[in-house]
N, C-alpha and C. Protein backbone atom coordinates (compact mmCIF):
# COMPACT_ATOMS: atom_id res chain seq x y z
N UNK A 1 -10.76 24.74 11.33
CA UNK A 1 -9.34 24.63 11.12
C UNK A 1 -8.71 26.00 11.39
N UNK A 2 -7.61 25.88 11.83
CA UNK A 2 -6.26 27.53 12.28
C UNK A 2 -6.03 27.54 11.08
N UNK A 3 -5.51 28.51 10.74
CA UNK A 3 -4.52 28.31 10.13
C UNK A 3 -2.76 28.79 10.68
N UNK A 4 -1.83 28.16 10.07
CA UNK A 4 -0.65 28.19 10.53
C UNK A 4 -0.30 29.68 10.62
N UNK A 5 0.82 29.51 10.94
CA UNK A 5 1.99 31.17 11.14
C UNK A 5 2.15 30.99 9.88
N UNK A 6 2.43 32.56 9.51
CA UNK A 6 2.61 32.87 8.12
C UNK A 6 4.35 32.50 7.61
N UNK A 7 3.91 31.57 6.41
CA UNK A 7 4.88 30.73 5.85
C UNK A 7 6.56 31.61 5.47
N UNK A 8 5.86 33.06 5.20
CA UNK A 8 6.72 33.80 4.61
C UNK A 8 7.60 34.89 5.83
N UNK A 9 7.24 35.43 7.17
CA UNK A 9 8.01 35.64 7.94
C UNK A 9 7.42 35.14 9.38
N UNK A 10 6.85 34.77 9.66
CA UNK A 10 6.81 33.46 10.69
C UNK A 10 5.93 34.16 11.71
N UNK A 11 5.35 35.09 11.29
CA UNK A 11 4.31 36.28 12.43
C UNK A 11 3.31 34.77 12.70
N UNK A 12 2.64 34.71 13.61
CA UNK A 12 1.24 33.77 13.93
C UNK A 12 0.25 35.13 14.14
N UNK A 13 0.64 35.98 13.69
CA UNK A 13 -0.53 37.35 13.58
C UNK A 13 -1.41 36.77 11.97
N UNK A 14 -1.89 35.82 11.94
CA UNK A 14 -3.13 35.63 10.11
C UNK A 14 -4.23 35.23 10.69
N UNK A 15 -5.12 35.47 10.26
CA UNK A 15 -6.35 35.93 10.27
C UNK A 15 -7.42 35.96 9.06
N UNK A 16 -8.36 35.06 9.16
CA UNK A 16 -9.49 35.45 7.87
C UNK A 16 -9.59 36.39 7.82
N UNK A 17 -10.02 36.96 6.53
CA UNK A 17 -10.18 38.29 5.58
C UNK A 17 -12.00 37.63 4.86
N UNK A 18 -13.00 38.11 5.27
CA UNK A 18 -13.85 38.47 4.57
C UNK A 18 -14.49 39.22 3.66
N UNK A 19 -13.92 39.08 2.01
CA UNK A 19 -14.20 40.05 1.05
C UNK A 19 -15.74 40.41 0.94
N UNK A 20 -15.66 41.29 -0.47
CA UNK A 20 -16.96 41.61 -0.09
C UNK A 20 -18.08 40.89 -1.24
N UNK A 21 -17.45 39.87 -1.84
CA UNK A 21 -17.80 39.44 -2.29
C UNK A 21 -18.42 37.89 -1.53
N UNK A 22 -18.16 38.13 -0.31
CA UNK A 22 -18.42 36.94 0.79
C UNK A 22 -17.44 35.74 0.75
N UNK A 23 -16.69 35.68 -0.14
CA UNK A 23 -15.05 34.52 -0.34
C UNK A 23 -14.58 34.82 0.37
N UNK A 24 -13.49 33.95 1.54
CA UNK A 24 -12.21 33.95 2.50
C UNK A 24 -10.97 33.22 2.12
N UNK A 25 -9.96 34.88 2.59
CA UNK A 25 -8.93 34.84 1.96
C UNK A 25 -8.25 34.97 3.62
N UNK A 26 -6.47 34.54 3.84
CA UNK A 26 -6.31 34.58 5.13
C UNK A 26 -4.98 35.36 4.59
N UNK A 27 -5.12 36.20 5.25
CA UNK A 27 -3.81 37.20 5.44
C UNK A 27 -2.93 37.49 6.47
N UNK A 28 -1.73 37.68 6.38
CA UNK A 28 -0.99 38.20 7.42
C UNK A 28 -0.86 39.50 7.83
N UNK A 29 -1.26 39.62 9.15
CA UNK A 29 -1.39 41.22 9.65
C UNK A 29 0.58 41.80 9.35
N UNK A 30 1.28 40.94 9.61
CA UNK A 30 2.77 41.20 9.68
C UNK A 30 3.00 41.57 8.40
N UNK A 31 3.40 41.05 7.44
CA UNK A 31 3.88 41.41 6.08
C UNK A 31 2.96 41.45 4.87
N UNK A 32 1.36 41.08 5.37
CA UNK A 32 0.41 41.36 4.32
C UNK A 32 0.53 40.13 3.10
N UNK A 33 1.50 39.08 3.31
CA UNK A 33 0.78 38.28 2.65
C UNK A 33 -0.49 37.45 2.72
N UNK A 34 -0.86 37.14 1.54
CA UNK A 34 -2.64 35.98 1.34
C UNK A 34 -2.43 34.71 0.81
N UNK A 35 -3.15 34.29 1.08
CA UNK A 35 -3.62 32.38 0.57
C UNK A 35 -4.58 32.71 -0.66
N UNK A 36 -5.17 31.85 -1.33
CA UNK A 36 -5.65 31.98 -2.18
C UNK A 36 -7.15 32.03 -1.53
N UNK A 37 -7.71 33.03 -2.66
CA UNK A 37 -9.27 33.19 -2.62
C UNK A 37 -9.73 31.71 -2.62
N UNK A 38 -10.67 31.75 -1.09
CA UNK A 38 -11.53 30.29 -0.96
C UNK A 38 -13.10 30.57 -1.03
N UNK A 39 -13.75 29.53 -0.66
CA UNK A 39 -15.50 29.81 -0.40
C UNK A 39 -15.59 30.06 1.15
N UNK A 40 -14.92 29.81 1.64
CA UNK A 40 -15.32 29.22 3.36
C UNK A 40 -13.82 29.74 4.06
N UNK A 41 -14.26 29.73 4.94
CA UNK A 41 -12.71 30.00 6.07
C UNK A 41 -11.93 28.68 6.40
N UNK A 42 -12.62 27.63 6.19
CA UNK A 42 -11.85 26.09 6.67
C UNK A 42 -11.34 25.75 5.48
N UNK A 43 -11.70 26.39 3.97
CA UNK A 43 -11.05 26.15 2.92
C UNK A 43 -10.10 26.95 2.66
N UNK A 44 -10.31 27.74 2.80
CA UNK A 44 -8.67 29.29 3.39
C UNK A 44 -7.68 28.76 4.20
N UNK A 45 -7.98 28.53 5.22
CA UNK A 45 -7.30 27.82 6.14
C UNK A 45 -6.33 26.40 5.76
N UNK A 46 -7.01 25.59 5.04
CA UNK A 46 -6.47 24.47 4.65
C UNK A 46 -5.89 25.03 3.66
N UNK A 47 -6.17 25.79 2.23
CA UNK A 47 -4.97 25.88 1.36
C UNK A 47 -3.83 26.81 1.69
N UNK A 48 -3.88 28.03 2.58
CA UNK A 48 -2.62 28.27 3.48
C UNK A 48 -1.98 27.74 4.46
N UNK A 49 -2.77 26.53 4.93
CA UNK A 49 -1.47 25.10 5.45
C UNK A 49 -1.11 24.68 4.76
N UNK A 50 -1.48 24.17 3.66
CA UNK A 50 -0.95 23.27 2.73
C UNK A 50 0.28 24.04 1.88
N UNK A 51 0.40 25.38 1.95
CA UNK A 51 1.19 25.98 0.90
C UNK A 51 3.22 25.13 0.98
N UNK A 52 2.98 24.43 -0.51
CA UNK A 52 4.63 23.59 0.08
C UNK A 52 5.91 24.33 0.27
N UNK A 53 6.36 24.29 0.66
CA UNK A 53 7.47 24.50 1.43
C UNK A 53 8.90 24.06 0.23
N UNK A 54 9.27 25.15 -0.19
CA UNK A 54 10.91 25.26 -0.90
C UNK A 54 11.92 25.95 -0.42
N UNK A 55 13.00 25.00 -0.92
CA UNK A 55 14.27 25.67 -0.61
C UNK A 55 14.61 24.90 1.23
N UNK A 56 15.24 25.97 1.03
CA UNK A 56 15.60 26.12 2.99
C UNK A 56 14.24 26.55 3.85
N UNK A 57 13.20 27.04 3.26
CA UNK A 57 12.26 27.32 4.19
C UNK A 57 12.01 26.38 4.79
N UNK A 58 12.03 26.72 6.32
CA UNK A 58 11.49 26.05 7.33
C UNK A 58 9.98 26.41 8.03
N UNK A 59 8.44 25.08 8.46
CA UNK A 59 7.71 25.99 8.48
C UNK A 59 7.33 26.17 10.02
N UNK A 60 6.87 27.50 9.81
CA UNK A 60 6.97 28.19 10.98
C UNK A 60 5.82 27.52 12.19
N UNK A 61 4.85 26.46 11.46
CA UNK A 61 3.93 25.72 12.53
C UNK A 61 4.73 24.77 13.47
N UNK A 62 4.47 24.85 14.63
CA UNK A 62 4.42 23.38 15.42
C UNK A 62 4.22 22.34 15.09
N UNK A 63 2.82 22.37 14.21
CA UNK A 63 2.22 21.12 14.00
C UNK A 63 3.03 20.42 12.75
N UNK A 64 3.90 21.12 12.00
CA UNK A 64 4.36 20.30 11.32
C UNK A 64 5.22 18.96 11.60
N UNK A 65 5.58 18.29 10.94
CA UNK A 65 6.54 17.39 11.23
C UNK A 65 6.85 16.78 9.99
């Protein structure tokens, strides 16, 4: 799984983060936000797609609809 452009200023610069504790976290190279600490990168990935969407935010994926 990708994960999306970052929810919070719309960079598609995110990227897994491998701690050193071996958990993946996906961060944005642009403004340095993270998803929550996962086990796996496809579980990183999926809970920073999934993050819901308030307000007026619009999200910055394609794939949404």
């Amino acid at each position: 799984m990708t994960p999306d452009a970052c929810p919070f200023c719309t960079s598609t610069e995110v990227r897994p983060h491998i701690r050193r504790d071996m958990r993946v976290v996906i961060v944005c190279d642009e403004c340095g936000a993270s998803g929550p600490i996962c086990i796996d990168q496809d579980a990183a990935a999926e809970s920073w797609n999934s993050r819901p969407w308030k307000g007026n935010q619009r999200p910055a994926s394609s794939s949404y609809r």
